[in-house]
C-alpha atoms as a PDB file:
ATOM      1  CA  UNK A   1     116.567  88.610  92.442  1.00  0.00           C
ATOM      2  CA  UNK A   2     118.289  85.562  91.631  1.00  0.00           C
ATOM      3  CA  UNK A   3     121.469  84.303  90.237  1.00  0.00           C
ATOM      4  CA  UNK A   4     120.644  80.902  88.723  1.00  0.00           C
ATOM      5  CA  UNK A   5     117.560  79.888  87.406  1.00  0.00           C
ATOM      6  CA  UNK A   6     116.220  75.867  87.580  1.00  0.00           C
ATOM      7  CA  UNK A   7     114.447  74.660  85.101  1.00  0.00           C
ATOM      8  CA  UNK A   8     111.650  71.779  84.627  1.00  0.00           C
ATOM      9  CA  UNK A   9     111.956  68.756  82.346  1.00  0.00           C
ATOM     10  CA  UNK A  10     109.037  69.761  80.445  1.00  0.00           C
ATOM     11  CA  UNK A  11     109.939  71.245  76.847  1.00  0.00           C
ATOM     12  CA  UNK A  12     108.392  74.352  75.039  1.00  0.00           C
ATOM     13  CA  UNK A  13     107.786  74.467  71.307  1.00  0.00           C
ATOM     14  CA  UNK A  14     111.296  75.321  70.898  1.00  0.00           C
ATOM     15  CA  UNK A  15     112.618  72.072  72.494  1.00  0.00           C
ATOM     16  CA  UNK A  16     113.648  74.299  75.603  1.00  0.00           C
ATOM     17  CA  UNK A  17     112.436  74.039  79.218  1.00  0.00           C
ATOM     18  CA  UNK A  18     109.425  75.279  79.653  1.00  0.00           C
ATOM     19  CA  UNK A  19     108.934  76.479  83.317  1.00  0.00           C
ATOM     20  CA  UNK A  20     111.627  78.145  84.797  1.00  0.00           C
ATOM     21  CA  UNK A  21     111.871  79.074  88.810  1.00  0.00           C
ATOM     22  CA  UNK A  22     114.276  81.708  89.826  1.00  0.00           C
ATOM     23  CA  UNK A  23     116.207  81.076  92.635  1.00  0.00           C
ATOM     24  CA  UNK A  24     118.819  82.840  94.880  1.00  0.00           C
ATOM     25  CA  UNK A  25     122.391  81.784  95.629  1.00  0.00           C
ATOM     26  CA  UNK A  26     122.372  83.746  99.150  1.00  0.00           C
ATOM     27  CA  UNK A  27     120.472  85.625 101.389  1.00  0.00           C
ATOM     28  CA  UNK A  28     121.764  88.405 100.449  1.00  0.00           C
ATOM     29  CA  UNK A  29     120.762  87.781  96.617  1.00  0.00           C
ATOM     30  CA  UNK A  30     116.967  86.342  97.906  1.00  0.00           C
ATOM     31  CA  UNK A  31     114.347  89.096  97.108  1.00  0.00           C
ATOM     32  CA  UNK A  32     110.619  87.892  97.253  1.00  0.00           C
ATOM     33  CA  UNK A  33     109.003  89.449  94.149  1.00  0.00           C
ATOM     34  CA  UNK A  34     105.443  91.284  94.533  1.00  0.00           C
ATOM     35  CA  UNK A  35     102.924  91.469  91.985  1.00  0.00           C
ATOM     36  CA  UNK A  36     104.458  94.729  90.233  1.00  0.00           C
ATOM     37  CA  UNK A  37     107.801  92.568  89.652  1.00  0.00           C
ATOM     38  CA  UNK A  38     106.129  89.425  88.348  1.00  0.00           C
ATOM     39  CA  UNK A  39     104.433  91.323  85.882  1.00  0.00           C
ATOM     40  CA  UNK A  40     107.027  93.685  85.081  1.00  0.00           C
ATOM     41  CA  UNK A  41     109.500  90.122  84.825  1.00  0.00           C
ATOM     42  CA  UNK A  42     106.559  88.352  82.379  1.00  0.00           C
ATOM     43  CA  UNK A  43     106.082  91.981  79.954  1.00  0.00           C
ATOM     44  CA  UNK A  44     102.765  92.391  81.115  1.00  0.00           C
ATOM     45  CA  UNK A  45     102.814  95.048  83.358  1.00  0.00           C
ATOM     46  CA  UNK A  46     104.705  98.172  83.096  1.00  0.00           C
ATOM     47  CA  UNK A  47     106.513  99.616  86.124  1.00  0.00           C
ATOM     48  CA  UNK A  48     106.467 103.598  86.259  1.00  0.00           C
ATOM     49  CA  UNK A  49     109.089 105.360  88.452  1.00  0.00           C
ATOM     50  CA  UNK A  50     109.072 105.126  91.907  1.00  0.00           C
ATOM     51  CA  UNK A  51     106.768 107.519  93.870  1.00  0.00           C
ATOM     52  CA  UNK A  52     104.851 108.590  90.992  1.00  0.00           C
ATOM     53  CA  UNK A  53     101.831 106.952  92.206  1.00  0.00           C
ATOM     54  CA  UNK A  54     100.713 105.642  89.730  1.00  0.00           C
ATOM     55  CA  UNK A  55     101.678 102.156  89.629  1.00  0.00           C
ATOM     56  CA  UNK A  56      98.716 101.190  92.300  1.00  0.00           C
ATOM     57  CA  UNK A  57      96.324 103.000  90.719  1.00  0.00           C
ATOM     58  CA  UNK A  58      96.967 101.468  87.236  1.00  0.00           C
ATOM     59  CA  UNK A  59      97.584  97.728  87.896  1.00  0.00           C
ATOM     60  CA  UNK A  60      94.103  98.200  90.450  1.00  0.00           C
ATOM     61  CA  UNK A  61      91.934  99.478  87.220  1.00  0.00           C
ATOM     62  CA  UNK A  62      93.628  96.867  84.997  1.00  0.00           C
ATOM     63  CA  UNK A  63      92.712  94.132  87.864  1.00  0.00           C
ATOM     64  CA  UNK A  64      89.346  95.996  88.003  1.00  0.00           C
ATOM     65  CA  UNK A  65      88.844  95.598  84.050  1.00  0.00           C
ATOM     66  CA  UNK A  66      89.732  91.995  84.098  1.00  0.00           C
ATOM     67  CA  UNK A  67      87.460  90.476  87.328  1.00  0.00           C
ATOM     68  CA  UNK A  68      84.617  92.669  85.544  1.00  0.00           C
ATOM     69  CA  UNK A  69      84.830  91.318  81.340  1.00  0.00           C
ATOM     70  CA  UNK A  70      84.862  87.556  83.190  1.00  0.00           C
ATOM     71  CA  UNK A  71      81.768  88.459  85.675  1.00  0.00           C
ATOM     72  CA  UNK A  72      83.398  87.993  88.769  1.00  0.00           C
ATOM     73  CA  UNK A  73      83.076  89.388  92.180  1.00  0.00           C
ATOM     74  CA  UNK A  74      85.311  91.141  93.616  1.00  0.00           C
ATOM     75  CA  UNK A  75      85.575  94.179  96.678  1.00  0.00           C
ATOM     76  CA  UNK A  76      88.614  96.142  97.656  1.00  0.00           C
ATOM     77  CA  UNK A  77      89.636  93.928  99.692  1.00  0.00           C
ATOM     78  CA  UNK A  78      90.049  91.118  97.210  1.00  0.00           C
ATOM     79  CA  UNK A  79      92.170  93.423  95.230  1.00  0.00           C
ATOM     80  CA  UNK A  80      94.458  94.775  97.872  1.00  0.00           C
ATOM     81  CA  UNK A  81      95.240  91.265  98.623  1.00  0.00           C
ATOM     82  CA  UNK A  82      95.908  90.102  95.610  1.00  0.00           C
ATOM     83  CA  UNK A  83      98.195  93.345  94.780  1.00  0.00           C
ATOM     84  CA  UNK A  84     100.135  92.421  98.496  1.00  0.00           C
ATOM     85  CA  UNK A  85     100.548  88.786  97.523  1.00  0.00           C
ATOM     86  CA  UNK A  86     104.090  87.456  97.940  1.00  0.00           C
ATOM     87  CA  UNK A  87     104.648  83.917  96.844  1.00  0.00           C
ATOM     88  CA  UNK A  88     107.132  81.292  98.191  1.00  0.00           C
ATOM     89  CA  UNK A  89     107.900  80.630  95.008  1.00  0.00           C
ATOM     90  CA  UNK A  90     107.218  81.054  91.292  1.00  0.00           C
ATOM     91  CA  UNK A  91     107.552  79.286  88.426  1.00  0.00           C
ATOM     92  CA  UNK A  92     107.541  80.798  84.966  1.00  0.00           C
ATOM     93  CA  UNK A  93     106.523  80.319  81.380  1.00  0.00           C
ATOM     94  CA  UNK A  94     107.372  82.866  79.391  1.00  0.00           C
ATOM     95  CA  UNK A  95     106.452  81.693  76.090  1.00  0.00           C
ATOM     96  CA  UNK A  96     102.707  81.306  77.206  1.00  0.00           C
ATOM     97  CA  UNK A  97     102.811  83.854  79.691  1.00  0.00           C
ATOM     98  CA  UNK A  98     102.121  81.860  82.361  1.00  0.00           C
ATOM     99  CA  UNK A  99     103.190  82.190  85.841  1.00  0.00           C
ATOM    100  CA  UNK A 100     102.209  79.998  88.636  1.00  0.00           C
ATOM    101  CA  UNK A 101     102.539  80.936  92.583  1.00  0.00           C
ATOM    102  CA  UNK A 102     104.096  78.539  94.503  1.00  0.00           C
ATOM    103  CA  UNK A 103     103.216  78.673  98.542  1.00  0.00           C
ATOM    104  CA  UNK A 104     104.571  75.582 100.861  1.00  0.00           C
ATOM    105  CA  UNK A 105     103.151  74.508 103.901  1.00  0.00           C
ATOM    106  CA  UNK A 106     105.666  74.051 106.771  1.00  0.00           C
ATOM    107  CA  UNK A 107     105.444  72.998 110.225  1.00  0.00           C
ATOM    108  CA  UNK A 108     105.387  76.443 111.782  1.00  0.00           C
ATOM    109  CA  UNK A 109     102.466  77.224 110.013  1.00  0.00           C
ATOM    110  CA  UNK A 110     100.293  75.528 112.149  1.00  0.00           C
ATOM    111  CA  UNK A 111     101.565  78.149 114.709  1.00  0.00           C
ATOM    112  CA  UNK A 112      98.362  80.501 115.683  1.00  0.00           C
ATOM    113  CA  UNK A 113     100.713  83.680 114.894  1.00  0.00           C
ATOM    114  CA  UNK A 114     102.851  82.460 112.442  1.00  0.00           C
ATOM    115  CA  UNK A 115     101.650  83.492 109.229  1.00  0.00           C
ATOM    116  CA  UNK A 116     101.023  87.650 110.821  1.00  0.00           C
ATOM    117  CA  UNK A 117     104.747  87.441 111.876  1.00  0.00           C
ATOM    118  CA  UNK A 118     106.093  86.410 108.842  1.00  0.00           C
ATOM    119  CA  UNK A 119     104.042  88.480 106.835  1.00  0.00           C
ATOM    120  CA  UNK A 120     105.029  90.764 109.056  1.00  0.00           C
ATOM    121  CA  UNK A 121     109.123  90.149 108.305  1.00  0.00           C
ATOM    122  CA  UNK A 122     107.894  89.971 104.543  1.00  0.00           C
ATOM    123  CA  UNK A 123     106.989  93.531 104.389  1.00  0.00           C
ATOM    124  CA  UNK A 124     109.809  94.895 106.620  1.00  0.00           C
ATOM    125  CA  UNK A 125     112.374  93.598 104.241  1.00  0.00           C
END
Protein backbone atom coordinates (compact mmCIF):
# COMPACT_ATOMS: atom_id res chain seq x y z
CA UNK A 1 0.00 0.00 0.00
CA UNK A 2 2.43 2.58 0.61
CA UNK A 3 5.96 3.45 0.01
CA UNK A 4 6.94 5.80 2.84
CA UNK A 5 5.58 5.86 6.07
CA UNK A 6 5.26 9.43 8.34
CA UNK A 7 5.66 9.31 11.59
CA UNK A 8 4.38 11.44 14.78
CA UNK A 9 6.61 13.24 17.27
CA UNK A 10 5.34 11.25 20.02
CA UNK A 11 7.93 8.49 21.30
CA UNK A 12 7.23 4.78 22.31
CA UNK A 13 9.02 3.05 25.16
CA UNK A 14 11.79 2.45 22.88
CA UNK A 15 12.48 6.19 22.21
CA UNK A 16 10.92 5.58 18.62
CA UNK A 17 7.84 7.21 17.06
CA UNK A 18 5.01 5.98 18.21
CA UNK A 19 2.16 6.38 15.60
CA UNK A 20 2.98 5.76 12.26
CA UNK A 21 0.53 6.63 9.06
CA UNK A 22 1.23 4.91 5.84
CA UNK A 23 1.11 6.85 2.97
CA UNK A 24 1.39 6.45 -0.87
CA UNK A 25 3.88 8.07 -3.24
CA UNK A 26 1.32 7.77 -6.34
CA UNK A 27 -1.88 6.83 -7.35
CA UNK A 28 -0.87 4.05 -8.60
CA UNK A 29 0.83 2.91 -5.15
CA UNK A 30 -2.58 4.38 -3.06
CA UNK A 31 -4.65 1.30 -1.91
CA UNK A 32 -7.35 2.08 0.82
CA UNK A 33 -7.00 -0.79 3.34
CA UNK A 34 -10.33 -2.63 4.65
CA UNK A 35 -10.74 -4.11 7.89
CA UNK A 36 -9.15 -7.64 6.85
CA UNK A 37 -5.80 -5.60 5.94
CA UNK A 38 -5.65 -3.48 9.07
CA UNK A 39 -5.82 -6.39 11.08
CA UNK A 40 -3.82 -8.60 9.07
CA UNK A 41 -1.06 -5.25 9.03
CA UNK A 42 -1.46 -4.97 13.22
CA UNK A 43 -1.07 -9.30 13.77
CA UNK A 44 -4.40 -9.51 14.94
CA UNK A 45 -6.27 -10.97 12.39
CA UNK A 46 -5.29 -13.71 10.17
CA UNK A 47 -6.04 -13.57 6.44
CA UNK A 48 -6.95 -17.11 4.86
CA UNK A 49 -6.64 -17.53 1.05
CA UNK A 50 -8.72 -15.87 -1.17
CA UNK A 51 -12.16 -17.44 -1.93
CA UNK A 52 -12.08 -19.80 0.81
CA UNK A 53 -14.81 -18.11 2.54
CA UNK A 54 -13.89 -18.07 5.41
CA UNK A 55 -12.39 -14.87 6.19
CA UNK A 56 -16.10 -13.17 6.65
CA UNK A 57 -17.33 -15.70 8.54
CA UNK A 58 -14.40 -15.72 11.06
CA UNK A 59 -13.58 -12.00 11.64
CA UNK A 60 -17.90 -11.70 11.96
CA UNK A 61 -17.85 -14.42 15.02
CA UNK A 62 -14.67 -12.83 16.43
CA UNK A 63 -16.57 -9.25 16.13
CA UNK A 64 -19.61 -11.20 17.47
CA UNK A 65 -17.50 -12.55 20.59
CA UNK A 66 -16.13 -9.19 21.37
CA UNK A 67 -19.54 -6.69 21.22
CA UNK A 68 -21.06 -9.70 23.39
CA UNK A 69 -18.06 -10.22 26.59
CA UNK A 70 -18.41 -6.04 26.76
CA UNK A 71 -22.48 -6.12 26.72
CA UNK A 72 -23.03 -4.24 23.78
CA UNK A 73 -25.64 -4.11 21.16
CA UNK A 74 -25.16 -4.87 18.11
CA UNK A 75 -27.44 -6.30 14.73
CA UNK A 76 -26.10 -7.36 11.39
CA UNK A 77 -26.12 -4.41 10.22
CA UNK A 78 -23.72 -2.88 12.70
CA UNK A 79 -21.35 -5.58 11.80
CA UNK A 80 -21.48 -5.47 8.06
CA UNK A 81 -20.64 -1.91 8.39
CA UNK A 82 -18.06 -2.05 10.43
CA UNK A 83 -16.45 -5.10 8.30
CA UNK A 84 -17.05 -2.52 4.93
CA UNK A 85 -15.41 0.39 6.70
CA UNK A 86 -12.68 2.12 4.68
CA UNK A 87 -10.88 4.91 6.41
CA UNK A 88 -9.27 8.09 4.92
CA UNK A 89 -6.61 7.43 6.82
CA UNK A 90 -4.94 5.42 9.59
CA UNK A 91 -2.58 5.85 11.98
CA UNK A 92 -0.78 3.03 13.73
CA UNK A 93 0.73 1.86 16.97
CA UNK A 94 2.08 -1.19 16.80
CA UNK A 95 3.63 -1.60 20.05
CA UNK A 96 0.16 -1.15 21.82
CA UNK A 97 -1.79 -2.40 19.12
CA UNK A 98 -3.55 0.45 18.52
CA UNK A 99 -4.92 1.72 15.38
CA UNK A 100 -6.95 4.77 14.96
CA UNK A 101 -9.29 5.61 11.74
CA UNK A 102 -8.79 8.73 10.38
CA UNK A 103 -11.96 10.21 8.17
CA UNK A 104 -11.72 14.11 6.93
CA UNK A 105 -14.45 16.21 6.20
CA UNK A 106 -14.19 18.07 2.85
CA UNK A 107 -16.26 20.45 1.07
CA UNK A 108 -17.95 17.98 -1.25
CA UNK A 109 -19.26 16.25 1.50
CA UNK A 110 -21.89 18.46 2.09
CA UNK A 111 -23.00 17.29 -1.44
CA UNK A 112 -26.52 15.26 -0.95
CA UNK A 113 -24.88 12.30 -3.13
CA UNK A 114 -21.49 12.58 -2.37
CA UNK A 115 -20.66 10.18 0.16
CA UNK A 116 -22.94 7.04 -2.10
CA UNK A 117 -20.69 8.03 -5.09
CA UNK A 118 -17.60 7.82 -3.52
CA UNK A 119 -18.36 4.91 -1.66
CA UNK A 120 -19.42 3.88 -4.65
CA UNK A 121 -15.70 4.52 -6.51
CA UNK A 122 -14.31 2.99 -3.13
CA UNK A 123 -15.62 -0.38 -3.81
CA UNK A 124 -15.10 -0.40 -7.62
CA UNK A 125 -11.42 0.03 -7.16
Amino acid sequence: MFSIRKSSTELNNASEPRWHSPSALSPEAHAEWGLYKILEHMGLHEILPPGSGKNRAKLRKDIEEYLTAYAIDFDDADINTFIALKPDGLAFDLEEKLCVFLEYTRAMDTNEDWAEKREQEKNDR
